[in-house]
PDB file of N, CA and C in Angstrom:
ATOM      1  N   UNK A   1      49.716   6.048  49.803  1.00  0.00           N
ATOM      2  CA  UNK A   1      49.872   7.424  49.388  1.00  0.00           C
ATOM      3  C   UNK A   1      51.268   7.897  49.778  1.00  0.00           C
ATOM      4  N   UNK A   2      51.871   8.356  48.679  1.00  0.00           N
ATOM      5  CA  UNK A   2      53.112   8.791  49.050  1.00  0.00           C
ATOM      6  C   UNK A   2      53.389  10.438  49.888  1.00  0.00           C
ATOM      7  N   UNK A   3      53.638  10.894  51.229  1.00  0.00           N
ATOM      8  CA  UNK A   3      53.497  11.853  51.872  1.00  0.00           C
ATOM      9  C   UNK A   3      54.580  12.067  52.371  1.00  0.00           C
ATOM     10  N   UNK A   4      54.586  13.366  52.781  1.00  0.00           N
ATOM     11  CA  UNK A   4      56.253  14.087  53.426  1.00  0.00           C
ATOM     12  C   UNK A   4      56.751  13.165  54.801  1.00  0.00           C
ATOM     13  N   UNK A   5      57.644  12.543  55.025  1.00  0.00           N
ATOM     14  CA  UNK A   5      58.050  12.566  56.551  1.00  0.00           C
ATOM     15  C   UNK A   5      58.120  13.462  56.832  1.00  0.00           C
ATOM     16  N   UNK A   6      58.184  12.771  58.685  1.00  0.00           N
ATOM     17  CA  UNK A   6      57.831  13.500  59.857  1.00  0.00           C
ATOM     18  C   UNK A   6      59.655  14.535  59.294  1.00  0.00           C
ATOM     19  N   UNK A   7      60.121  13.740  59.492  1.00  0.00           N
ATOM     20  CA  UNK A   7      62.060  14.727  59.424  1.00  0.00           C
ATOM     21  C   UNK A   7      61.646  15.793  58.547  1.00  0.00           C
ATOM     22  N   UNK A   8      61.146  15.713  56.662  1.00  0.00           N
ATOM     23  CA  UNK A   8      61.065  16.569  56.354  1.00  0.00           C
ATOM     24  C   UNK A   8      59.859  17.585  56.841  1.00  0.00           C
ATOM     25  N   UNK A   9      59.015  17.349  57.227  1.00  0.00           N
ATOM     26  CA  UNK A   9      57.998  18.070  57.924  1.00  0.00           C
ATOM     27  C   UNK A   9      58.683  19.287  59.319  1.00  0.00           C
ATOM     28  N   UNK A  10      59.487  18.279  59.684  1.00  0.00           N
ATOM     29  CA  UNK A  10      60.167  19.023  61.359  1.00  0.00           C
ATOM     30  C   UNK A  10      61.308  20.352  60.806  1.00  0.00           C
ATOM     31  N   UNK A  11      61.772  19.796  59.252  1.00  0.00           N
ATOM     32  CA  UNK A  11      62.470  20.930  59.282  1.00  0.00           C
ATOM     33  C   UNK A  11      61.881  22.450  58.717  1.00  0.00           C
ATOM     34  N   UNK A  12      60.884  22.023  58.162  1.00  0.00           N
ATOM     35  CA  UNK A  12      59.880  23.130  57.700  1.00  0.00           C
ATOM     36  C   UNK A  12      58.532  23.242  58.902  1.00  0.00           C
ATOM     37  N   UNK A  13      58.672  23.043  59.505  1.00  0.00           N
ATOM     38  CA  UNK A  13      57.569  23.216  60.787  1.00  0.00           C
ATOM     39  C   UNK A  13      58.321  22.854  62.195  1.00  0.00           C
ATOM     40  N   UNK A  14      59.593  22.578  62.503  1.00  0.00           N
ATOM     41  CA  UNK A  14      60.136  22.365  63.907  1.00  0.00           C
ATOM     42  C   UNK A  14      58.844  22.249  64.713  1.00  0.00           C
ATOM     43  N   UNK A  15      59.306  21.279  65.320  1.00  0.00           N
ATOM     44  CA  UNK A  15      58.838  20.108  66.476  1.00  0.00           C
ATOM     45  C   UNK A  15      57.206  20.275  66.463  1.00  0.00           C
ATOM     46  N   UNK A  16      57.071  20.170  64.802  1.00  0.00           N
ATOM     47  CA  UNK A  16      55.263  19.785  64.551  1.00  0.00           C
ATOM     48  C   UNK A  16      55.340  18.599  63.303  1.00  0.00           C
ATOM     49  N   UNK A  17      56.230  18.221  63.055  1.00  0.00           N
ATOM     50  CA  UNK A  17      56.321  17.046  62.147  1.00  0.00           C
ATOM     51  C   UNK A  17      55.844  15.817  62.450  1.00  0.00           C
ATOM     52  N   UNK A  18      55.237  15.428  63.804  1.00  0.00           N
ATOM     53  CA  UNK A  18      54.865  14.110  63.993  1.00  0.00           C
ATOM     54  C   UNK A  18      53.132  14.856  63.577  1.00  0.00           C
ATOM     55  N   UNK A  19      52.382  15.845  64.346  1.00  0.00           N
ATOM     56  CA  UNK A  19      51.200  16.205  64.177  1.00  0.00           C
ATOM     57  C   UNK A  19      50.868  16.467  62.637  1.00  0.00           C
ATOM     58  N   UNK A  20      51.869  17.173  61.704  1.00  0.00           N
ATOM     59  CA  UNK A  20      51.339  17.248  60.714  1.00  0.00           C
ATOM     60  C   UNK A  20      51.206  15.832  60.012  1.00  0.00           C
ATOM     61  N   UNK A  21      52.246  15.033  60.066  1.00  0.00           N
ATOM     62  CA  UNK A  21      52.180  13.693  59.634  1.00  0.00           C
ATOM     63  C   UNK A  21      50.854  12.818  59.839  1.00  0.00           C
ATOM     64  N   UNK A  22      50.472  13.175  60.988  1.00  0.00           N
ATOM     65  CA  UNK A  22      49.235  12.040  61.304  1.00  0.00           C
ATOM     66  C   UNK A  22      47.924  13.090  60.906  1.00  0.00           C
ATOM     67  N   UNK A  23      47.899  14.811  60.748  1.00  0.00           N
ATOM     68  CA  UNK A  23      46.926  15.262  60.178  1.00  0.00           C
ATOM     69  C   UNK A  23      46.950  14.802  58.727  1.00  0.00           C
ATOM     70  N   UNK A  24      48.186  14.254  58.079  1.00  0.00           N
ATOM     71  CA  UNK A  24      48.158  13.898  56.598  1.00  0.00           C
ATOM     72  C   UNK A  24      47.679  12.669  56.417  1.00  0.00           C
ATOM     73  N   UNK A  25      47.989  11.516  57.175  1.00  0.00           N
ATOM     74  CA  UNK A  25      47.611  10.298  57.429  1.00  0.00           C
ATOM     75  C   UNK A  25      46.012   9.769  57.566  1.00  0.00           C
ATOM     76  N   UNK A  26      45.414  10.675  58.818  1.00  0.00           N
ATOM     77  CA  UNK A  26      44.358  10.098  59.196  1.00  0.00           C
ATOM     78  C   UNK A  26      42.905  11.250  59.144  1.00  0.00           C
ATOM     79  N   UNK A  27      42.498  10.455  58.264  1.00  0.00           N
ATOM     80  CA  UNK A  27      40.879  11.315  57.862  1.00  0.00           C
ATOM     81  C   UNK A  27      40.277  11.311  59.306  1.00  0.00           C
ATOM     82  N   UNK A  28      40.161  10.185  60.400  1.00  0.00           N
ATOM     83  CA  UNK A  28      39.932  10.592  61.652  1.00  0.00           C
ATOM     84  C   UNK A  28      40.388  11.597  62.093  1.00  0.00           C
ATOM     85  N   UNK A  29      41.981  11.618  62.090  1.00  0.00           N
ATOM     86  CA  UNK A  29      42.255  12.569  63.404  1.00  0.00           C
ATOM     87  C   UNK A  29      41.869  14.306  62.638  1.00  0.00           C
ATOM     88  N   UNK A  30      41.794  14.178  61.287  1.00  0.00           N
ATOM     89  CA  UNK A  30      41.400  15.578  60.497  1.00  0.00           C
ATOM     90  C   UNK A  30      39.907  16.084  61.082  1.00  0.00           C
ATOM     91  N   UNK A  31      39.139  15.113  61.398  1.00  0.00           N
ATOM     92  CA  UNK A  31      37.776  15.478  61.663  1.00  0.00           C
ATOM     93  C   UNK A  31      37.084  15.681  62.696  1.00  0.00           C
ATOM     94  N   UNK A  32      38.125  15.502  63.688  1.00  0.00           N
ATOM     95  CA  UNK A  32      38.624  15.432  64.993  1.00  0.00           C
ATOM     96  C   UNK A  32      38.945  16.912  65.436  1.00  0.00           C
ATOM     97  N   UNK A  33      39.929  17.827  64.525  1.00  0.00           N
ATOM     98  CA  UNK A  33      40.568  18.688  65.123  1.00  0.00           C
ATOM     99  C   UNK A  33      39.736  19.890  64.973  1.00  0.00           C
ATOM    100  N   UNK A  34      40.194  20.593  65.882  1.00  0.00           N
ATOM    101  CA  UNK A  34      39.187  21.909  66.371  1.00  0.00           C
ATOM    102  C   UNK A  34      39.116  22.158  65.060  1.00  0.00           C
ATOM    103  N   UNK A  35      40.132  22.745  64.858  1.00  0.00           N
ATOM    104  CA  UNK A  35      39.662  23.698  63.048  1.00  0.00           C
ATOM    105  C   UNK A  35      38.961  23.654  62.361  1.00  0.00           C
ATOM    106  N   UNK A  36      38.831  21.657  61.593  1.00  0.00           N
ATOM    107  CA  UNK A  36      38.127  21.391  60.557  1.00  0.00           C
ATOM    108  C   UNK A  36      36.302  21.305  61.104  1.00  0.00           C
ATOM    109  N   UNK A  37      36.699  20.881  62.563  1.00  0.00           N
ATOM    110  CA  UNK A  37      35.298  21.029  63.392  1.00  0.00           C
ATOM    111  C   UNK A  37      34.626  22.583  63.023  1.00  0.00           C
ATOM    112  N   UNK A  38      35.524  23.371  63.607  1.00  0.00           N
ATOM    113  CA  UNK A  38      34.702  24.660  63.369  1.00  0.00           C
ATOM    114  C   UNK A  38      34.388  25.276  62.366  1.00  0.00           C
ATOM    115  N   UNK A  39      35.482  24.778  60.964  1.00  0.00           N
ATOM    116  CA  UNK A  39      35.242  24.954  59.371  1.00  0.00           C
ATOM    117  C   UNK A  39      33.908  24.349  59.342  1.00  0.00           C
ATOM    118  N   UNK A  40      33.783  23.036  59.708  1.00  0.00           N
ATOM    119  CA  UNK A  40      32.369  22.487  59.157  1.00  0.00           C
ATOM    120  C   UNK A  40      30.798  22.802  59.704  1.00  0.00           C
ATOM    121  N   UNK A  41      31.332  23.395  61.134  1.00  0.00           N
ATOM    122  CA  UNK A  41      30.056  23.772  62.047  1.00  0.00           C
ATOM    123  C   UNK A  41      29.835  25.148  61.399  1.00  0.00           C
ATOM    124  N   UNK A  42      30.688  26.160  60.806  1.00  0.00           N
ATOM    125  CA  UNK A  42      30.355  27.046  60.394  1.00  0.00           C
ATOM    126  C   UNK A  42      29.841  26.922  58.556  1.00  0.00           C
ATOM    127  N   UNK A  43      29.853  25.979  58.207  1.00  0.00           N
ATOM    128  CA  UNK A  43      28.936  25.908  57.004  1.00  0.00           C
ATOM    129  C   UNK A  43      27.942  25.075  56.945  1.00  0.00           C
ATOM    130  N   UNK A  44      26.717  25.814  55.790  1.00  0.00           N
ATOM    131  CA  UNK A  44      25.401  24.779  55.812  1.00  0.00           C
ATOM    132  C   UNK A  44      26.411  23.120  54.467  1.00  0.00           C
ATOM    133  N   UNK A  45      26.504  23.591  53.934  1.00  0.00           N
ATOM    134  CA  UNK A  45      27.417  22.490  53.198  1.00  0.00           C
ATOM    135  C   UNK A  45      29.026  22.170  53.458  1.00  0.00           C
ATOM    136  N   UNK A  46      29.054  21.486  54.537  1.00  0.00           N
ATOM    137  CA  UNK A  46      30.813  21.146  54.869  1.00  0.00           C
ATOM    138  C   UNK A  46      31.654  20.915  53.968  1.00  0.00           C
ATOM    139  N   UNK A  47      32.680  21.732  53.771  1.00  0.00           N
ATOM    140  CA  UNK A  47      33.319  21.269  52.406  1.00  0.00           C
ATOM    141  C   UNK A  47      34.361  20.012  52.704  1.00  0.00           C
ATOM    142  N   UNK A  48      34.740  19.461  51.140  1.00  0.00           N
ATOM    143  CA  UNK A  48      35.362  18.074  51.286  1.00  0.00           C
ATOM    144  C   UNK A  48      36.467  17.741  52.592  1.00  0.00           C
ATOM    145  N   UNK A  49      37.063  16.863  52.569  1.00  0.00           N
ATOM    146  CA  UNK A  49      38.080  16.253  53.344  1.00  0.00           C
ATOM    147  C   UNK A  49      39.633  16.812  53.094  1.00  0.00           C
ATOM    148  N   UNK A  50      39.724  17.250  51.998  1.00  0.00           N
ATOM    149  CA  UNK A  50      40.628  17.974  51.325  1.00  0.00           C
ATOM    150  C   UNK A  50      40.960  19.055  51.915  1.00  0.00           C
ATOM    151  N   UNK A  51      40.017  20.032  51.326  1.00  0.00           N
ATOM    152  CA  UNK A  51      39.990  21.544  52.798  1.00  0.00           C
ATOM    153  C   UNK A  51      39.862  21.301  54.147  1.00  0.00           C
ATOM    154  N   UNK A  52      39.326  20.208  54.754  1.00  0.00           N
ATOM    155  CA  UNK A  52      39.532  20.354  56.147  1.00  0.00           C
ATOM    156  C   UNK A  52      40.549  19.917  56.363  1.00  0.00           C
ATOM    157  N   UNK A  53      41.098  19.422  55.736  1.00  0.00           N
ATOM    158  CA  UNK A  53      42.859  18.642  55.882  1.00  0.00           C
ATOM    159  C   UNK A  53      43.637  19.687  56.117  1.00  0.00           C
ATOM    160  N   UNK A  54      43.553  21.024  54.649  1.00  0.00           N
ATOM    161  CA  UNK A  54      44.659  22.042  54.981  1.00  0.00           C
ATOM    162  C   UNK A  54      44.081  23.090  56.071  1.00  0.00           C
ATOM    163  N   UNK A  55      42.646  22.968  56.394  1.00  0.00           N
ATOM    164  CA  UNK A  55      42.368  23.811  57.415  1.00  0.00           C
ATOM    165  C   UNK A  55      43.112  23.227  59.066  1.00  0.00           C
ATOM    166  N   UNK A  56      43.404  22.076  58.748  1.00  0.00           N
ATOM    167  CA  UNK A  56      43.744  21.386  60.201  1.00  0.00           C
ATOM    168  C   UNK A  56      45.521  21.431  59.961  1.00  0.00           C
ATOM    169  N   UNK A  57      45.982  21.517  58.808  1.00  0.00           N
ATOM    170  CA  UNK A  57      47.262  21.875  58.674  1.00  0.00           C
ATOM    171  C   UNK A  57      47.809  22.954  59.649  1.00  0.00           C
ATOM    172  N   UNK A  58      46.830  24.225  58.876  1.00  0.00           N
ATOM    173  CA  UNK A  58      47.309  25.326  58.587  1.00  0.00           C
ATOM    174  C   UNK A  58      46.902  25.825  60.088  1.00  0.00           C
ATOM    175  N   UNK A  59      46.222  25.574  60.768  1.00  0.00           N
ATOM    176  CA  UNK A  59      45.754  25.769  62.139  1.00  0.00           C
ATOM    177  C   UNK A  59      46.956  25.074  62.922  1.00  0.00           C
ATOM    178  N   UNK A  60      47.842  23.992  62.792  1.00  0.00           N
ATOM    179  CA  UNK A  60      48.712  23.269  63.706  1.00  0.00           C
ATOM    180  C   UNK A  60      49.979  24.130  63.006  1.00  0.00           C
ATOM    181  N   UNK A  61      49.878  24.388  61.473  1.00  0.00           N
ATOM    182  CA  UNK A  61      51.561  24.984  61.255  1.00  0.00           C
ATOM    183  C   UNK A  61      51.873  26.279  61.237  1.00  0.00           C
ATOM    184  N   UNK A  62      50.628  26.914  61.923  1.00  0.00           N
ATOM    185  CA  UNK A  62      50.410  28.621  62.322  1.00  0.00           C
ATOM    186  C   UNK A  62      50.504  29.251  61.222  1.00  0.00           C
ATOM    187  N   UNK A  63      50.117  28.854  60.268  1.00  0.00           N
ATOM    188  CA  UNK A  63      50.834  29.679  59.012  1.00  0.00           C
ATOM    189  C   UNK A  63      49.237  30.556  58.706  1.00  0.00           C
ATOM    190  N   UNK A  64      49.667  31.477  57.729  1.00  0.00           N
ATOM    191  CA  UNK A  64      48.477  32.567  57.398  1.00  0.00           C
ATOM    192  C   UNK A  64      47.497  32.010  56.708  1.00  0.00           C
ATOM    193  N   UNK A  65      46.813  31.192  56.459  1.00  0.00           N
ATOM    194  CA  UNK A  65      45.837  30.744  55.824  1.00  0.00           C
ATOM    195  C   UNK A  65      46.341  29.871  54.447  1.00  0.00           C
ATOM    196  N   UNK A  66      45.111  29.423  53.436  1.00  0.00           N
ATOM    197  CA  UNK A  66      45.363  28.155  52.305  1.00  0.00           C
ATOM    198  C   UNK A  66      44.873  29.266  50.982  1.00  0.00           C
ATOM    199  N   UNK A  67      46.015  29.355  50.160  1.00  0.00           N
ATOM    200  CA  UNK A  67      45.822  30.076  49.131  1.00  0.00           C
ATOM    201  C   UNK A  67      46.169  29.013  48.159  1.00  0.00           C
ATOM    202  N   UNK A  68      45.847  29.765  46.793  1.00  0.00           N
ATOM    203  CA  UNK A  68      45.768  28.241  45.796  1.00  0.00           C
ATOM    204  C   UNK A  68      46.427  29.394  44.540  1.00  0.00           C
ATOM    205  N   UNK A  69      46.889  28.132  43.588  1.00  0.00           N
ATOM    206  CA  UNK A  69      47.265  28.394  42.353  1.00  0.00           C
ATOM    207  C   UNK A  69      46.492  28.098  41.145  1.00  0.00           C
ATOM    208  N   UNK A  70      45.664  29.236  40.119  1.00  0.00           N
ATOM    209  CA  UNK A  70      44.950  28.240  39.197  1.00  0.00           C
ATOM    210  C   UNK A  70      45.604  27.594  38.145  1.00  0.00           C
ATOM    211  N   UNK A  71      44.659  26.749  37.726  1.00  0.00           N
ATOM    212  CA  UNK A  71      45.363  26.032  36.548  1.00  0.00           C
ATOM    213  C   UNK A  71      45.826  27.286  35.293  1.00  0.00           C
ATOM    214  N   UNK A  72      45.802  27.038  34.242  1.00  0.00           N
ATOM    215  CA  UNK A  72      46.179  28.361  33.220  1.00  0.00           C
ATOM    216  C   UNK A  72      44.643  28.180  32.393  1.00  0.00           C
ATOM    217  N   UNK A  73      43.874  29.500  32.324  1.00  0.00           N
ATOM    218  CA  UNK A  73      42.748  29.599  31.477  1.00  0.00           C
ATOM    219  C   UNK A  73      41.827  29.504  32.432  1.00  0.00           C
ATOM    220  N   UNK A  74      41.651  29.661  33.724  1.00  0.00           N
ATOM    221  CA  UNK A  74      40.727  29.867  35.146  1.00  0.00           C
ATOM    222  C   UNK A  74      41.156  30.775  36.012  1.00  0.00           C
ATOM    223  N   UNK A  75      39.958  30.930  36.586  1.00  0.00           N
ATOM    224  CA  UNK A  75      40.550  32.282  37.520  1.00  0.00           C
ATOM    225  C   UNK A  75      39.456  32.069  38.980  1.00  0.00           C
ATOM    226  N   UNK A  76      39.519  32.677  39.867  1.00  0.00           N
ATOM    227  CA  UNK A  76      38.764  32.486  41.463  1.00  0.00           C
ATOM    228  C   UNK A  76      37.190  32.502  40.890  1.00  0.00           C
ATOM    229  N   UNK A  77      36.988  33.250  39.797  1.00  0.00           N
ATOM    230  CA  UNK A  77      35.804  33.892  39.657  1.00  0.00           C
ATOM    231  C   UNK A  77      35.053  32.449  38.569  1.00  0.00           C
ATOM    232  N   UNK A  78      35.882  31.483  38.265  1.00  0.00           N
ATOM    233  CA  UNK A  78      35.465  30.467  37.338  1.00  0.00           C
ATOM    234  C   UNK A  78      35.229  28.825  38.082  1.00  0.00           C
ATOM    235  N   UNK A  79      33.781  29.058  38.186  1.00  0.00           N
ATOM    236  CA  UNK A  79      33.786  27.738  39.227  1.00  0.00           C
ATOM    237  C   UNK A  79      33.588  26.289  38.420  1.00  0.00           C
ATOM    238  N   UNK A  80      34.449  26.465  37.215  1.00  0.00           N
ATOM    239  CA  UNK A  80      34.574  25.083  36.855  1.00  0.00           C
ATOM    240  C   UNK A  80      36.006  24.719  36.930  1.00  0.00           C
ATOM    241  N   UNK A  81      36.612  25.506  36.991  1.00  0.00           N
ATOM    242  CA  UNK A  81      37.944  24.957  37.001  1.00  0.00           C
ATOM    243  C   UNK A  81      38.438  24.666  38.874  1.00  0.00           C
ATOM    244  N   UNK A  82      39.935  23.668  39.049  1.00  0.00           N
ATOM    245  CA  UNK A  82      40.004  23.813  40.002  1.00  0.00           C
ATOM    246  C   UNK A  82      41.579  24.261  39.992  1.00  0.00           C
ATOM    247  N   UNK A  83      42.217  24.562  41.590  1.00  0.00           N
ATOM    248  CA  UNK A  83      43.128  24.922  41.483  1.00  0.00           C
ATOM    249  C   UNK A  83      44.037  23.709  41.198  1.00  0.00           C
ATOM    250  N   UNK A  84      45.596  24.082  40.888  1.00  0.00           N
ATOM    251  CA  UNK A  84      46.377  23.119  40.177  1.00  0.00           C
ATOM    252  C   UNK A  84      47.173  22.999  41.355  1.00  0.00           C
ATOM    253  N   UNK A  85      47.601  23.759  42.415  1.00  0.00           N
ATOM    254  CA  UNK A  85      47.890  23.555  43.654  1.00  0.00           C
ATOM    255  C   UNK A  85      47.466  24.371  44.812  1.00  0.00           C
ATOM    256  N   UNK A  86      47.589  24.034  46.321  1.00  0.00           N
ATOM    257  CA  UNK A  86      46.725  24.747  47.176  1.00  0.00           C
ATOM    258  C   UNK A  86      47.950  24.725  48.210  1.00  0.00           C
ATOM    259  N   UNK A  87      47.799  25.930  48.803  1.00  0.00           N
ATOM    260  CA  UNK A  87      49.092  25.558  49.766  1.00  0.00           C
ATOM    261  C   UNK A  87      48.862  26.598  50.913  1.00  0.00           C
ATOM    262  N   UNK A  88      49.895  26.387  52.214  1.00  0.00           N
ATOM    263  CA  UNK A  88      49.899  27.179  53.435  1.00  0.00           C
ATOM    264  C   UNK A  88      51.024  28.397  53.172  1.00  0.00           C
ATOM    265  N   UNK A  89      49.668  29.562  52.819  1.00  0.00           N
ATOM    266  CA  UNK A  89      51.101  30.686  53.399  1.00  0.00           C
ATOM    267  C   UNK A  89      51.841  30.901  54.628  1.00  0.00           C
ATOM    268  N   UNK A  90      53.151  31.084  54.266  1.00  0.00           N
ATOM    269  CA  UNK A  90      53.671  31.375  55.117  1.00  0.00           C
ATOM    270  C   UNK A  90      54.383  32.656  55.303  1.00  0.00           C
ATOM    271  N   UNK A  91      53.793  33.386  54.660  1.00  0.00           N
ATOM    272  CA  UNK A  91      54.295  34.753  54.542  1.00  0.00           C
ATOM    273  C   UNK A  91      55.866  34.861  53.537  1.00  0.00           C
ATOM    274  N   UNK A  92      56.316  34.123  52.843  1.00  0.00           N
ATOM    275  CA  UNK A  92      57.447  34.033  52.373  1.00  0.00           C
ATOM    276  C   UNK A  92      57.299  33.099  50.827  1.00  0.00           C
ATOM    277  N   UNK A  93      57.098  33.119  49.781  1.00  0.00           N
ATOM    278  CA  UNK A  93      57.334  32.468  48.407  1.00  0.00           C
ATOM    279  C   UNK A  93      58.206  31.455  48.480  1.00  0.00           C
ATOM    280  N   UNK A  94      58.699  31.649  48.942  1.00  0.00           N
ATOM    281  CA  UNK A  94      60.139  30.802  48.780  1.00  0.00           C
ATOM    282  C   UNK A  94      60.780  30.131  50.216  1.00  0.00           C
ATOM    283  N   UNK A  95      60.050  30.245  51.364  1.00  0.00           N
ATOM    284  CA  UNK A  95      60.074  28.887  52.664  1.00  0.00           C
ATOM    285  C   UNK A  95      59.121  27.985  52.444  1.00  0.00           C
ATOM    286  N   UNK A  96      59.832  26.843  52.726  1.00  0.00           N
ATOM    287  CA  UNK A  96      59.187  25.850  52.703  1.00  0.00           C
ATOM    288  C   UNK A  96      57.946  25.372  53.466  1.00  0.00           C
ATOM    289  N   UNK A  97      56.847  25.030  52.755  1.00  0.00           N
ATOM    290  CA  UNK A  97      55.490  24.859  53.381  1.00  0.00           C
ATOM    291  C   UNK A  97      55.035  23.159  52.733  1.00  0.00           C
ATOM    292  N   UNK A  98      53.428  23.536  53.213  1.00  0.00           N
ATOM    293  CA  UNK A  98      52.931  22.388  52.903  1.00  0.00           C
ATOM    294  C   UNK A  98      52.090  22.448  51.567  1.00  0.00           C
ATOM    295  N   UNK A  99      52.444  21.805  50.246  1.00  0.00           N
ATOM    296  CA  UNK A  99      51.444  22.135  49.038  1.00  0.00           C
ATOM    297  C   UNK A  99      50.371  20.703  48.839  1.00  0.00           C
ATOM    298  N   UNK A 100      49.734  20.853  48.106  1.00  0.00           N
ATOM    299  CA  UNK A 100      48.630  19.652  47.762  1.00  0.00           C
ATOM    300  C   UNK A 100      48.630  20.085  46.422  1.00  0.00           C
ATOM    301  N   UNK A 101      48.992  19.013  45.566  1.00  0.00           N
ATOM    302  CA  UNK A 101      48.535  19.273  43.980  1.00  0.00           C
ATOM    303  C   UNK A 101      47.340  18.696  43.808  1.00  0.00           C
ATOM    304  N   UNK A 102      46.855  18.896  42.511  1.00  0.00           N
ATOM    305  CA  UNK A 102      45.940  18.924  42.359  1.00  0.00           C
ATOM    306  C   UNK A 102      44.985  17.102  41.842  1.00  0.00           C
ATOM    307  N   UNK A 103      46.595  16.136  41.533  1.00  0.00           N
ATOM    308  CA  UNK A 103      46.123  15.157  41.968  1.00  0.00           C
ATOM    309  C   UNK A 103      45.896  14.650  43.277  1.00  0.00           C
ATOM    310  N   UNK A 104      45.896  15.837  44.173  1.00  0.00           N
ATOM    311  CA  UNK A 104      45.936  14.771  45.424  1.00  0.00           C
ATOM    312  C   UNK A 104      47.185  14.425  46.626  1.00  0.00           C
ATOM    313  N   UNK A 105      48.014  14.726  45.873  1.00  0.00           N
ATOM    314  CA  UNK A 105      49.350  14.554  46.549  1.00  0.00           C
ATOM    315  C   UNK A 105      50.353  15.617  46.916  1.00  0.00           C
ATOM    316  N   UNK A 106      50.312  15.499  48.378  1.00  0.00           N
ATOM    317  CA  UNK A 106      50.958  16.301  49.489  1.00  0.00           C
ATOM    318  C   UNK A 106      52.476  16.414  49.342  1.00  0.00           C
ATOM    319  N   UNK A 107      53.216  17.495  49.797  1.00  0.00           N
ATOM    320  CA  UNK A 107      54.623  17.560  49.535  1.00  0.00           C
ATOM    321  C   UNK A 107      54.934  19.095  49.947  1.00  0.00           C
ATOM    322  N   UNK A 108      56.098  18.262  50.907  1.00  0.00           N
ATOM    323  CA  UNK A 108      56.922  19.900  51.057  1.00  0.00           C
ATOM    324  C   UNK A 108      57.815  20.361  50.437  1.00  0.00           C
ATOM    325  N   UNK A 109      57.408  21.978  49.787  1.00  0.00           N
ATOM    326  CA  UNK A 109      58.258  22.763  48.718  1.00  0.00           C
ATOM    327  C   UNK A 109      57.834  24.118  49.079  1.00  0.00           C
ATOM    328  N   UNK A 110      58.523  24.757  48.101  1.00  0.00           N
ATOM    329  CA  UNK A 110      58.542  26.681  47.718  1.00  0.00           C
ATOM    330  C   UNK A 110      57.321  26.876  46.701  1.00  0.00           C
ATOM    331  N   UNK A 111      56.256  27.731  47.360  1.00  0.00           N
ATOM    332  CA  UNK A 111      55.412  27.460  46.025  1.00  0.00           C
ATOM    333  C   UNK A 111      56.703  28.712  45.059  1.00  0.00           C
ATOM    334  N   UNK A 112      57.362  29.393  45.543  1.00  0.00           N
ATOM    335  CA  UNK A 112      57.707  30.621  44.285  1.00  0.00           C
ATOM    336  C   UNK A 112      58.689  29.958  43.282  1.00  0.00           C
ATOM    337  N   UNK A 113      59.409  28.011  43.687  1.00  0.00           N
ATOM    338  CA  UNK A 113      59.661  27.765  42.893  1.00  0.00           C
ATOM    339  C   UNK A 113      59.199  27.093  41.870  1.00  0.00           C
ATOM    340  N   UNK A 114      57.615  26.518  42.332  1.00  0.00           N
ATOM    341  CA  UNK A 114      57.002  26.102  41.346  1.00  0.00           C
ATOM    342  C   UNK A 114      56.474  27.040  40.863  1.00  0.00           C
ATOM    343  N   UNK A 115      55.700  28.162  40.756  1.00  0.00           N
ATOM    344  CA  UNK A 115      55.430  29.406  39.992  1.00  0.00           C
ATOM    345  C   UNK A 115      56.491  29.541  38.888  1.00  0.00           C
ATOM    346  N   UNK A 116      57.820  29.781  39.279  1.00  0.00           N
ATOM    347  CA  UNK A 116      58.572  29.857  39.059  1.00  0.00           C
ATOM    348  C   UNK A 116      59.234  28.946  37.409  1.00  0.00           C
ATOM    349  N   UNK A 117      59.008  27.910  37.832  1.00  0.00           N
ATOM    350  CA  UNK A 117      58.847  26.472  36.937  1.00  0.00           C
ATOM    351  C   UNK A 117      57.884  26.700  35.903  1.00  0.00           C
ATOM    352  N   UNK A 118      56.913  27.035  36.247  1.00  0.00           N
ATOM    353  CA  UNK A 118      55.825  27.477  35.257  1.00  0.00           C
ATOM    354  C   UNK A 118      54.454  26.102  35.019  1.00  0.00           C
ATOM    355  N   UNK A 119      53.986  26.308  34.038  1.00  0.00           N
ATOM    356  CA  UNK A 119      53.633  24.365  33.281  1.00  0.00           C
ATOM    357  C   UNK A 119      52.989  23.559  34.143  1.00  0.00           C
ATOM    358  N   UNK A 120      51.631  24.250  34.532  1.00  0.00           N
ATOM    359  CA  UNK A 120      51.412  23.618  35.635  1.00  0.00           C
ATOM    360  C   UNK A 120      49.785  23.631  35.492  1.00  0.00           C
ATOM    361  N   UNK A 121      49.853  23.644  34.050  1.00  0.00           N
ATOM    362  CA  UNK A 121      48.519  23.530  33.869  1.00  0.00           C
ATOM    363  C   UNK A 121      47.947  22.286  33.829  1.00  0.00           C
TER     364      UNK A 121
END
């Protein structure tokens, strides 16, 4: 799986780039960490590996919670569609965070420049 280095990680998260790296790496250490623990103890159905991933992110990169982008022709209220990317606010559009598209694959960017970009359906 192709994933951010630790360097690019450290410069968008200073001196948390080795932790986010191995929360990206290892489905152990994700299931492991307080967060996704308490995400899952607090539901009757634990959700996938996916969300506890950015819940264990977003808990180590202090950032404001995992907001998502829909695809085009879905909306929060449409539970067949999914989002086209999911990412850590950070209170800012345009600093660099942690996104997950919607195949699957992790990468640090601006979500306001992919908004921005558009075509992302």
């Amino acid at each position: 799986m192709n994933l951010p280095s630790v360097k690019r990680l450290d410069l968008a998260f200073p001196g948390k780039g080795k932790i986010l790296r191995r929360l990206l790496e290892s489905a152990a250490a994700v299931r492991e960490h307080p967060a996704a623990v308490a995400l899952a103890a607090g539901c009757y159905n634990p959700p996938g590996l996916a969300y506890q991933r950015m819940t264990a992110l977003d808990s180590e990169a202090e950032t404001y919670g995992i907001e998502c982008i829909w695809r085009a022709g879905t909306s929060a209220n449409d539970c067949t569609g999914h989002p086209a990317y999911e990412y850590l606010n950070t209170g800012d559009m345009y600093t660099a965070t942690i996104v997950r598209a919607a195949n699957g694959r992790y990468r640090v960017a601006d979500i306001g420049s992919i908004i921005e970009r558009g075509n992302y359906a």
